[in-house]
N, C-alpha and C. Protein backbone atom coordinates (compact mmCIF):
# COMPACT_ATOMS: atom_id res chain seq x y z
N UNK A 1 61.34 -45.85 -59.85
CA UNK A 1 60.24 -45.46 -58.96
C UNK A 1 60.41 -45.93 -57.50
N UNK A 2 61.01 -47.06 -57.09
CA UNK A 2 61.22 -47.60 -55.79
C UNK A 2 61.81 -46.47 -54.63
N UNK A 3 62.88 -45.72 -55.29
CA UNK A 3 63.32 -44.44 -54.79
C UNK A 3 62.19 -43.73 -54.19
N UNK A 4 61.65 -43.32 -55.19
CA UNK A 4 60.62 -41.95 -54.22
C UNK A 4 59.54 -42.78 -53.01
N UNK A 5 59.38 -44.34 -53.32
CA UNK A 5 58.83 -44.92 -52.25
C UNK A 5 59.52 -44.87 -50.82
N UNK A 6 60.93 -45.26 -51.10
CA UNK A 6 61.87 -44.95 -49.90
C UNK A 6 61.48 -43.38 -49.62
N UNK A 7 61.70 -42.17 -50.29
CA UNK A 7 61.93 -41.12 -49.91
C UNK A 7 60.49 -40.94 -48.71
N UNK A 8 59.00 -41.67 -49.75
CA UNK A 8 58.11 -40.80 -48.60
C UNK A 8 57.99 -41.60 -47.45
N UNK A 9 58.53 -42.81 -47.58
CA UNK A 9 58.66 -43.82 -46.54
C UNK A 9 59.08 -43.25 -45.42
N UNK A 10 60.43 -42.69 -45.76
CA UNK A 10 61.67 -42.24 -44.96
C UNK A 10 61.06 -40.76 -43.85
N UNK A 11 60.52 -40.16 -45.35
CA UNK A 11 59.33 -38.72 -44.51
C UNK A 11 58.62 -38.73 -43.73
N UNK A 12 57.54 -40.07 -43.92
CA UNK A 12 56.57 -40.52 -42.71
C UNK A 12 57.19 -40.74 -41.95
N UNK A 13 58.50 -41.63 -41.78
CA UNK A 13 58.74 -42.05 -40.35
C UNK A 13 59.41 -40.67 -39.65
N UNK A 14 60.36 -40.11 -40.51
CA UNK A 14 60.81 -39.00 -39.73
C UNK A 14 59.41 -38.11 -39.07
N UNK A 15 58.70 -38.09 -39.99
CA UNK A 15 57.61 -36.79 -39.23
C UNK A 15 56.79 -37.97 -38.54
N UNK A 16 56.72 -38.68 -38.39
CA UNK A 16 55.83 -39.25 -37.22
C UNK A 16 57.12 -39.50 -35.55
N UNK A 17 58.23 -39.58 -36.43
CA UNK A 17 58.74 -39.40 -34.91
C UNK A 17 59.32 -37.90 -34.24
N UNK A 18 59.16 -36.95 -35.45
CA UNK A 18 58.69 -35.35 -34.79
C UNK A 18 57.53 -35.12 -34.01
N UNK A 19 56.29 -35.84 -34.15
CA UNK A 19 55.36 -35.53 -33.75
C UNK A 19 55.70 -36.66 -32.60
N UNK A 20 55.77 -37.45 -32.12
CA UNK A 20 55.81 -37.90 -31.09
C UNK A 20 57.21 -37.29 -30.32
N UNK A 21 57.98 -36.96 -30.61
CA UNK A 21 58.85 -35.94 -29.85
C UNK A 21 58.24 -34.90 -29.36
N UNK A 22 57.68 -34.15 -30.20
CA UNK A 22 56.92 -32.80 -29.98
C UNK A 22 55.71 -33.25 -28.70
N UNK A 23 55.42 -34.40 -28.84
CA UNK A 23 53.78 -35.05 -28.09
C UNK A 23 54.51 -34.69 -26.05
N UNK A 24 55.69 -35.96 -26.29
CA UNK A 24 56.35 -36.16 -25.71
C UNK A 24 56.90 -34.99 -24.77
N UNK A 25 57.35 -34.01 -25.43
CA UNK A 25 57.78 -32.57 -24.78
C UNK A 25 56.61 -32.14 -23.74
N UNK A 26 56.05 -32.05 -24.93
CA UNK A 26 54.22 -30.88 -24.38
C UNK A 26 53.90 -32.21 -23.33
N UNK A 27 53.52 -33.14 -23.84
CA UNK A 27 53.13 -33.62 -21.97
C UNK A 27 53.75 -33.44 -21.01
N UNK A 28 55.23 -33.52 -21.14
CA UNK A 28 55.86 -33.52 -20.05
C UNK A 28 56.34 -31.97 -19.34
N UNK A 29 56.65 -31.00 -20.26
CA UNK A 29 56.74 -29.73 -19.57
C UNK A 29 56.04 -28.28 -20.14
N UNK A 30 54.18 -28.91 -20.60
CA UNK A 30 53.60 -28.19 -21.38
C UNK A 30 54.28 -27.38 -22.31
N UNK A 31 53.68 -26.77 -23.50
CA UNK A 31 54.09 -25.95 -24.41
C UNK A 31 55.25 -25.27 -23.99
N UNK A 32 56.16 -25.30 -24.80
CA UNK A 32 57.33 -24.58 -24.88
C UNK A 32 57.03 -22.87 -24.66
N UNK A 33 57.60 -22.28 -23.22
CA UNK A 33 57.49 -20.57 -23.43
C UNK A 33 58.95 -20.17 -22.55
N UNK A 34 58.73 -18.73 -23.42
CA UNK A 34 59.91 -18.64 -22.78
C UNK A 34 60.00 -18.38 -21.18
């Protein structure tokens, strides 16, 4: 069981540092257009 703790461990951090990438973008050169 320790495994799938790592796995969602591993998920949160990745998607919390998508979303602060993504945060990061949009403040700095609003929403992505083409």
């Amino acid at each position: 069981m320790p495994i799938w703790s790592e796995v969602l461990a591993l998920s949160l951090v990745a998607y919390a540092m998508g979303l602060a990438l993504g945060l990061l973008i949009w403040g700095r050169g609003g929403p992505p257009k083409e």
